[in-house]
C-alpha atoms as a PDB file:
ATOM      1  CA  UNK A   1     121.096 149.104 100.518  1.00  0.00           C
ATOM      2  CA  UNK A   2     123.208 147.646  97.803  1.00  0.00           C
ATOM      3  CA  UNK A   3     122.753 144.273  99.304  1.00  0.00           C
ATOM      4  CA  UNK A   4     119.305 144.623  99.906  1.00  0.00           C
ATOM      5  CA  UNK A   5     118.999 145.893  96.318  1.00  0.00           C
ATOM      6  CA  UNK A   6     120.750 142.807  94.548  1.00  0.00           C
ATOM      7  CA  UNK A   7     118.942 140.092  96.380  1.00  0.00           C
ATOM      8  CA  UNK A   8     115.850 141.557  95.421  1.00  0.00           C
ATOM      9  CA  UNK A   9     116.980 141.216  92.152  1.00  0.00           C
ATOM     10  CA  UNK A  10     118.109 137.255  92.523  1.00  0.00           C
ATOM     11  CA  UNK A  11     114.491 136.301  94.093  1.00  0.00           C
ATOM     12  CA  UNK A  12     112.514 138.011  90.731  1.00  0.00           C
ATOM     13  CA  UNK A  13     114.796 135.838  88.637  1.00  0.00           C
ATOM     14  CA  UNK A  14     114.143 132.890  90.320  1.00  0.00           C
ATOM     15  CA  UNK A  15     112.259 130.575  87.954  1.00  0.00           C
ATOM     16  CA  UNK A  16     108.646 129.702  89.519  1.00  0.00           C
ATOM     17  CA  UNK A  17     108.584 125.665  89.167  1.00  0.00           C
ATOM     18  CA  UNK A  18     104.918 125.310  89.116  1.00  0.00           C
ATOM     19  CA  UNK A  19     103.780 127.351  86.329  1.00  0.00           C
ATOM     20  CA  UNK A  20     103.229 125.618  83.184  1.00  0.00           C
ATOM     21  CA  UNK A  21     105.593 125.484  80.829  1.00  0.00           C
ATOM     22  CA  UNK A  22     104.121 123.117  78.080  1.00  0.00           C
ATOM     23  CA  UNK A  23     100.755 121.236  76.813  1.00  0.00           C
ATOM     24  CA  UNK A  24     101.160 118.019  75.886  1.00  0.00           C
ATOM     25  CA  UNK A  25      98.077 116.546  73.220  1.00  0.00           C
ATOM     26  CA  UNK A  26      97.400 113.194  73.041  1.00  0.00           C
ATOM     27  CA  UNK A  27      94.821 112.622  69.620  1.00  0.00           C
ATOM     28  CA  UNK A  28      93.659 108.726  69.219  1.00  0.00           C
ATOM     29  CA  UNK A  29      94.010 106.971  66.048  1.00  0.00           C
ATOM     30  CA  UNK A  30      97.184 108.727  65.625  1.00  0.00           C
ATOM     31  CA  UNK A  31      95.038 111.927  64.414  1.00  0.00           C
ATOM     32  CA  UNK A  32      92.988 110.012  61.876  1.00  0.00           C
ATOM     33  CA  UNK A  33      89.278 110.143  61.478  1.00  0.00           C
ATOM     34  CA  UNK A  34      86.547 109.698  58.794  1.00  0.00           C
ATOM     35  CA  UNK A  35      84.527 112.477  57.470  1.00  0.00           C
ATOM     36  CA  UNK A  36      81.828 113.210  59.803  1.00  0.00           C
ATOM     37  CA  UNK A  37      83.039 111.884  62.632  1.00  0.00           C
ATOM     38  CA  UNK A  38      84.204 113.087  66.035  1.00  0.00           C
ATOM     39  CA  UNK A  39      87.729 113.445  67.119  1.00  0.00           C
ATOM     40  CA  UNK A  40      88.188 113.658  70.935  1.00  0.00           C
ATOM     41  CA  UNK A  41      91.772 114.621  72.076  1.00  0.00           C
ATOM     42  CA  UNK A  42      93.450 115.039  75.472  1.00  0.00           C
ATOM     43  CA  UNK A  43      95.340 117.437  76.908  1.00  0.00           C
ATOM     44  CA  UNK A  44      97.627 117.574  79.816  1.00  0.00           C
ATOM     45  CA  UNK A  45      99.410 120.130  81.260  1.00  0.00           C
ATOM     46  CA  UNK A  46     103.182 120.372  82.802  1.00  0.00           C
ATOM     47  CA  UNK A  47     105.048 122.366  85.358  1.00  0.00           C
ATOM     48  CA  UNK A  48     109.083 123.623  85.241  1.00  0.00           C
ATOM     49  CA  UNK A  49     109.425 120.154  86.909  1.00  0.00           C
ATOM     50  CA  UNK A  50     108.060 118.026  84.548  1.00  0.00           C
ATOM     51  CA  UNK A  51     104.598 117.001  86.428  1.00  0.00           C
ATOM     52  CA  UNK A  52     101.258 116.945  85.330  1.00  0.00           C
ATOM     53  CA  UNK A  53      99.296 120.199  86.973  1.00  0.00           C
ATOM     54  CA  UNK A  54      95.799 121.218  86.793  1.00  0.00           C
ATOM     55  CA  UNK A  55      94.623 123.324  83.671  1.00  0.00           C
ATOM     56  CA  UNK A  56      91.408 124.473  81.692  1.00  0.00           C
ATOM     57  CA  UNK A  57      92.005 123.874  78.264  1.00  0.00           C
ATOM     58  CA  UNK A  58      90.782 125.854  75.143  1.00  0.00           C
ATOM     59  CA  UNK A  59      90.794 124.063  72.011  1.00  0.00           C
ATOM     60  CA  UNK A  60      90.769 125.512  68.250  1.00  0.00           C
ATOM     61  CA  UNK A  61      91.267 124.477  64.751  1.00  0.00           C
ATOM     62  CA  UNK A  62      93.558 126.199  62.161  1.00  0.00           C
ATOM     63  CA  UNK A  63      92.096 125.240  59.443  1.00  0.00           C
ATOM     64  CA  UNK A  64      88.428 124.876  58.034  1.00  0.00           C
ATOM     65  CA  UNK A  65      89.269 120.723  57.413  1.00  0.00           C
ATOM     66  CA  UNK A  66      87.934 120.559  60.900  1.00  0.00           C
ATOM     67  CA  UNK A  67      85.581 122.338  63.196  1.00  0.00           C
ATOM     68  CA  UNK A  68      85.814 122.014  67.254  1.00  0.00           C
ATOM     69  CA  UNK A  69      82.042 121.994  68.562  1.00  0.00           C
ATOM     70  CA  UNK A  70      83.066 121.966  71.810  1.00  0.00           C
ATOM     71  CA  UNK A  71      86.007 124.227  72.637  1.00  0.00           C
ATOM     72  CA  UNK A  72      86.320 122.833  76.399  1.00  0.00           C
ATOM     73  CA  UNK A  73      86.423 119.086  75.710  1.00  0.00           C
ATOM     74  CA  UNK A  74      87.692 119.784  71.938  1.00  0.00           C
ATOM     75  CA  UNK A  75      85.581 117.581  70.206  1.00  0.00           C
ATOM     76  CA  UNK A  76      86.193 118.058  66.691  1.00  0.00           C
ATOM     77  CA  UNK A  77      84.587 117.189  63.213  1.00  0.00           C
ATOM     78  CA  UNK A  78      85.749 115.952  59.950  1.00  0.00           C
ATOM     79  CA  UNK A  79      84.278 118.436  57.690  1.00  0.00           C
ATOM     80  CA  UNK A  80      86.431 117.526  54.799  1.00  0.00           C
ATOM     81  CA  UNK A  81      88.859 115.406  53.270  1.00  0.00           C
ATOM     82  CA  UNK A  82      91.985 116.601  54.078  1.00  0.00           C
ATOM     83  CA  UNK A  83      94.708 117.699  56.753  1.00  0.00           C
ATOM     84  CA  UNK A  84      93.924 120.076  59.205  1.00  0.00           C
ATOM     85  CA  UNK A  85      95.513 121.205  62.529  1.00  0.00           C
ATOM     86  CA  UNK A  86      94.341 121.036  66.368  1.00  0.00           C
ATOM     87  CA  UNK A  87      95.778 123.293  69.100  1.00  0.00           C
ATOM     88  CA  UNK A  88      94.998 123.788  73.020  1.00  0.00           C
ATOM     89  CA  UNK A  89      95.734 126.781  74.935  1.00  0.00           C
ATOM     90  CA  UNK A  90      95.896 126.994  78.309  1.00  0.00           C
ATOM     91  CA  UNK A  91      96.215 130.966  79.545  1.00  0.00           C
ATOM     92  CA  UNK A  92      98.481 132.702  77.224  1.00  0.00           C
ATOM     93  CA  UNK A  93     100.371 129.092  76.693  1.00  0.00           C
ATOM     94  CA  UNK A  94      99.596 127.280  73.211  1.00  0.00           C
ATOM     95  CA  UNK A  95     100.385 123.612  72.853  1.00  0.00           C
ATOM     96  CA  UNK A  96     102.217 122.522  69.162  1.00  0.00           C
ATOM     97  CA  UNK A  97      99.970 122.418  66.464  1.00  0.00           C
ATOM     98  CA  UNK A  98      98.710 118.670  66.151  1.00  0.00           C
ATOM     99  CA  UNK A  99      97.924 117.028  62.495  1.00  0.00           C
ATOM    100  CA  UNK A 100      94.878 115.950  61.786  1.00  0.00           C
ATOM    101  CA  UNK A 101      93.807 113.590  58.757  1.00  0.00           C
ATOM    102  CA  UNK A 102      89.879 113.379  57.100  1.00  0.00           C
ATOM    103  CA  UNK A 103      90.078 110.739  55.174  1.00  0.00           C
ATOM    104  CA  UNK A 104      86.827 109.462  53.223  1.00  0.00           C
ATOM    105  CA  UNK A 105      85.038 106.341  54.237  1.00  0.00           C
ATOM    106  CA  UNK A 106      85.396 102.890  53.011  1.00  0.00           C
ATOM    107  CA  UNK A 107      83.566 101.410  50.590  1.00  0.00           C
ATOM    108  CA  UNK A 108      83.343  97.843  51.723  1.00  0.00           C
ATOM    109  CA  UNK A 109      84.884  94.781  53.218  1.00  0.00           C
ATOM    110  CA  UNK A 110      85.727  91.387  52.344  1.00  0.00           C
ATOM    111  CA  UNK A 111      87.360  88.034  53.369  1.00  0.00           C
ATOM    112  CA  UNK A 112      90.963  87.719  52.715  1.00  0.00           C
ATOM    113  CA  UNK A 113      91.834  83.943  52.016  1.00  0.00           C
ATOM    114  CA  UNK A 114      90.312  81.389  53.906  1.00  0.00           C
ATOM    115  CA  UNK A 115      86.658  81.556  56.256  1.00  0.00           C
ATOM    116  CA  UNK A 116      86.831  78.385  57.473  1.00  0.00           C
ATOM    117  CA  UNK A 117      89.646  76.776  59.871  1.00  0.00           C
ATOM    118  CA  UNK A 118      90.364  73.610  61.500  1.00  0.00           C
ATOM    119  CA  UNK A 119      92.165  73.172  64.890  1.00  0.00           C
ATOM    120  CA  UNK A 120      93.122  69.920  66.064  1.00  0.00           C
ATOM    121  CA  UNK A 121      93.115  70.404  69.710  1.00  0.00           C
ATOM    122  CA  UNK A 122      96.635  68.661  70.830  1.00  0.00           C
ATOM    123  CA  UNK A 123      96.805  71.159  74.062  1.00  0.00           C
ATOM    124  CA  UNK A 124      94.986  73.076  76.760  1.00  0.00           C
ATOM    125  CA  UNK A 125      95.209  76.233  75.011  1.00  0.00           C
ATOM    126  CA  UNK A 126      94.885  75.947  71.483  1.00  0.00           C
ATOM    127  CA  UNK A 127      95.256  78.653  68.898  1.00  0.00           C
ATOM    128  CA  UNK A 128      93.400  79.116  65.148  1.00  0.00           C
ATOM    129  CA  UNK A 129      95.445  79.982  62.103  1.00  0.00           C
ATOM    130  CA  UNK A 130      95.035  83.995  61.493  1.00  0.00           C
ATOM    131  CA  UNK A 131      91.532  85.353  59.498  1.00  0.00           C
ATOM    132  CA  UNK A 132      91.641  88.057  57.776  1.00  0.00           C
ATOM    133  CA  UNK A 133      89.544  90.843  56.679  1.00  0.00           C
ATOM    134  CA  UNK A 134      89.984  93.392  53.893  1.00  0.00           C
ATOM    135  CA  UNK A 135      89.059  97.015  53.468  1.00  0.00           C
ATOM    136  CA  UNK A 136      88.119  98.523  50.076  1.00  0.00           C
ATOM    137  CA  UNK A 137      88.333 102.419  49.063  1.00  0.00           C
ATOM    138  CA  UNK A 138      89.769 105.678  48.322  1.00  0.00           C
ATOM    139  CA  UNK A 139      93.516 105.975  49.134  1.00  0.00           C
ATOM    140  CA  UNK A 140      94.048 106.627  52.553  1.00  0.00           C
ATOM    141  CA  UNK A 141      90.731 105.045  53.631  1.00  0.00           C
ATOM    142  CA  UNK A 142      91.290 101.982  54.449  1.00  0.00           C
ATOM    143  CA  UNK A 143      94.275 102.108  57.445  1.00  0.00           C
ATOM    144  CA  UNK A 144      93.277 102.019  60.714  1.00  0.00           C
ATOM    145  CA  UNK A 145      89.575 100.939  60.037  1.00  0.00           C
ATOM    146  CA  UNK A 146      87.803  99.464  63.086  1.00  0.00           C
ATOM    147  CA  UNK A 147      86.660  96.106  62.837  1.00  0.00           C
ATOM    148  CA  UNK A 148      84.513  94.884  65.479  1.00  0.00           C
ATOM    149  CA  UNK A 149      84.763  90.872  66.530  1.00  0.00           C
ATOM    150  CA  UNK A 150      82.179  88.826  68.204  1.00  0.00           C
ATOM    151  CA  UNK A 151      82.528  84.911  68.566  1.00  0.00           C
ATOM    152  CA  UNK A 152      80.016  81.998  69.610  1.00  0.00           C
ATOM    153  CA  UNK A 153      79.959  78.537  70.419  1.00  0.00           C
ATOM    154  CA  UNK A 154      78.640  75.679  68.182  1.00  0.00           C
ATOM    155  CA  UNK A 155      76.430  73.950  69.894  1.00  0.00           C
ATOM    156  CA  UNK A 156      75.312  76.271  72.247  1.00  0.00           C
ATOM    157  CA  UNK A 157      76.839  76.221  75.466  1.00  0.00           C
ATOM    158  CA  UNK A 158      79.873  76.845  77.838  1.00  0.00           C
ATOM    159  CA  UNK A 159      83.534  77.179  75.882  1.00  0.00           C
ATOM    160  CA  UNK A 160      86.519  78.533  76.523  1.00  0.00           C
ATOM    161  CA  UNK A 161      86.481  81.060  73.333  1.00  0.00           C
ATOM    162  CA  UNK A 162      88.583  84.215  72.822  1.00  0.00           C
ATOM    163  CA  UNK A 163      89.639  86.210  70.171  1.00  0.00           C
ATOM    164  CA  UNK A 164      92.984  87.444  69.918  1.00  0.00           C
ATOM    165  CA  UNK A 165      94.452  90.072  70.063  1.00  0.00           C
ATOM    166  CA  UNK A 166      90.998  90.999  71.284  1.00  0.00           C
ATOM    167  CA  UNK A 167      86.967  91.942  70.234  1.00  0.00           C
ATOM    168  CA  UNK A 168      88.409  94.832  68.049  1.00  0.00           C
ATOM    169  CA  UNK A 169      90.999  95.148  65.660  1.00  0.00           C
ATOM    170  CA  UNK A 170      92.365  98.097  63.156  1.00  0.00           C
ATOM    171  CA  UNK A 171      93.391  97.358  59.633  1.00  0.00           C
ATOM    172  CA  UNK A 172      97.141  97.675  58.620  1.00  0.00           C
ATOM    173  CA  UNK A 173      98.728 100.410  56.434  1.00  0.00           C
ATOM    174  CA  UNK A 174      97.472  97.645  53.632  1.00  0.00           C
ATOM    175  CA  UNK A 175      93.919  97.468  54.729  1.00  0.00           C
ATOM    176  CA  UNK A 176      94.106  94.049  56.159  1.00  0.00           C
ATOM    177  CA  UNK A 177      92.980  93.290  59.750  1.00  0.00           C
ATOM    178  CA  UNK A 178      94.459  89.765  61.257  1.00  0.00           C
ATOM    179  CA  UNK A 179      92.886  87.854  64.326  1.00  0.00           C
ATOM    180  CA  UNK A 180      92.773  84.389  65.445  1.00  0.00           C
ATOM    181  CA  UNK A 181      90.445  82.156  67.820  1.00  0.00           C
ATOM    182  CA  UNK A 182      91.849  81.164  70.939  1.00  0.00           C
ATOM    183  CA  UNK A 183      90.441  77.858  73.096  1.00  0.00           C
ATOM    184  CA  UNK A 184      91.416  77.524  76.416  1.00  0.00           C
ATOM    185  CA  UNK A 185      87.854  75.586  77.847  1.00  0.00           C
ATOM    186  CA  UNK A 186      85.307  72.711  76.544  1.00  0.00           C
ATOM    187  CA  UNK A 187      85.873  71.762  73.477  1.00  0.00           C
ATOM    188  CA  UNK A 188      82.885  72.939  70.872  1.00  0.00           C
ATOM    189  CA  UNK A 189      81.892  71.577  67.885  1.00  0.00           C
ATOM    190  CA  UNK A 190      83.049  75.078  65.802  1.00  0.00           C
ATOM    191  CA  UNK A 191      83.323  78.640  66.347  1.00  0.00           C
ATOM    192  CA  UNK A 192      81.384  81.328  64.307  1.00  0.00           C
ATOM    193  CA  UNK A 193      83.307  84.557  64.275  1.00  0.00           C
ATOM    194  CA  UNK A 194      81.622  87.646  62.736  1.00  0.00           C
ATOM    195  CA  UNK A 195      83.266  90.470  62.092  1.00  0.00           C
ATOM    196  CA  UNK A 196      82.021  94.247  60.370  1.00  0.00           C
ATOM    197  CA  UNK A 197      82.746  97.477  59.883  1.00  0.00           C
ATOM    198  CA  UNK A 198      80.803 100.808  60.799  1.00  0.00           C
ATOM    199  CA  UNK A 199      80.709 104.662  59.218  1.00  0.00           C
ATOM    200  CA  UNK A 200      80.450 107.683  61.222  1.00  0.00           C
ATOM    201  CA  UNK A 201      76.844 107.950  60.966  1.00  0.00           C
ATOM    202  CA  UNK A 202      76.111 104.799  62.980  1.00  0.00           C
ATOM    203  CA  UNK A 203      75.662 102.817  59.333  1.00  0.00           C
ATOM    204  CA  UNK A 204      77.244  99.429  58.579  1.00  0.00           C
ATOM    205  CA  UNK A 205      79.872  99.213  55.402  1.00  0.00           C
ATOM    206  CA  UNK A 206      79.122  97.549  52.781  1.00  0.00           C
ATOM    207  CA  UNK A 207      80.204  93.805  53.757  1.00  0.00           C
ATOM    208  CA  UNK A 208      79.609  93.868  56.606  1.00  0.00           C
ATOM    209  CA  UNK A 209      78.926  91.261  58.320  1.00  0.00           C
ATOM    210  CA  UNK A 210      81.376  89.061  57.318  1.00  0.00           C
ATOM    211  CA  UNK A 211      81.684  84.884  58.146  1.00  0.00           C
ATOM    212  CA  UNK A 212      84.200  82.555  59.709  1.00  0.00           C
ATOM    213  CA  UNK A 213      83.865  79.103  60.997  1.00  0.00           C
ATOM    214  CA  UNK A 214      86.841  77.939  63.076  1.00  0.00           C
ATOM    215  CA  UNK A 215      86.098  73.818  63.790  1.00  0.00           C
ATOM    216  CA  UNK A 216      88.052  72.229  66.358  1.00  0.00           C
ATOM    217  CA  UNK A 217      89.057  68.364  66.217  1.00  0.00           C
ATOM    218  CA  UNK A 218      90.220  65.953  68.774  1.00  0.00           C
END
């Protein structure tokens, strides 16, 4: 009976591996949003062995900064300027609380520098100098910003064109956002880059768009 007794005491000790033991959050923009716009984090869930394992997620806000309209798929608002905090629960289990920054929106943006560039196409793939674009506001407004990139031929017609690092870019801690034109086809006469700058609400900043002409030389 003894025996009996104490291994029936081992086996409710014995750890059970696939319960969760954690919630990981994963926010984009490192947290950062502008007021009245939508957050939407991640969650995932891990066992005693370190995997990822199935789990419903609740989401809640600590503080009145930010609201979560959907508690499932905790989408959140910026109601004000501020820092707030973002938690998931799965069960009784309650991830870390997760910063959150509403900052205010930008004013505008500008050209920093240069809007036109020559290339003198030596090589197969041939790269412009860097353009940059500048955004203006309150402090803490303007890192992070979301430019958006588009690029065309000049004349009309098939060119190797690309825009590097890529069709989007996010201002620096400064509020400047660098890209450069990248040929790697038929030569064109130029390239017209435009790039701008959007609020919450769907409305272009101030700026936006803004001009570059990259011309490309034999």
């Amino acid at each position: 009976m003894l025996a009996a007794a104490a291994a029936a005491g081992c086996k409710a000790l014995t750890p059970d591996f696939d319960a969760i033991v954690a919630i990981e959050v994963i926010v984009p923009d490192s947290g950062r949003l502008e007021l009245g716009d939508t957050l939407h984090p991640r969650a995932r869930a891990l066992n005693g062995r370190g995997d990822s394992t199935a789990a419903t997620f609740l989401w809640s806000a600590l503080d009145t900064t930010l609201q979560v309209v959907d508690s499932l798929s905790g989408a959140t608002l910026g109601r004000f300027v501020g820092s707030g905090r973002l938690v998931a629960r799965a069960g009784a289990l309650r991830s870390n609380a997760v910063p959150i920054t509403v900052r205010p929106p930008i004013d505008s943006i500008a050209v920093v520098g240069q809007t036109r560039d020559t290339v003198h196409v030596s090589a197969p793939d041939s790269l412009s100098d860097s353009l940059q674009v500048r955004a203006f506001g309150p402090p803490g407004s303007t890192a992070s910003v979301k430019i958006a990139l588009s690029v065309a031929a000049f004349p009309p017609g098939p060119a190797g064109l690309t825009l590097v690092p890529g069709d989007t870019v996010r201002t620096s801690g400064t509020g400047i956002a660098l890209f450069q034109v990248r040929l790697t086809g038929t030569r064109p006469d130029s390239a017209v880059v435009t790039a701008s700058a959007r609020h919450a609400d769907g409305t272009a900043v101030a700026g936006s768009p803004v001009t570059f002409v990259v011309e490309f030389q034999p």
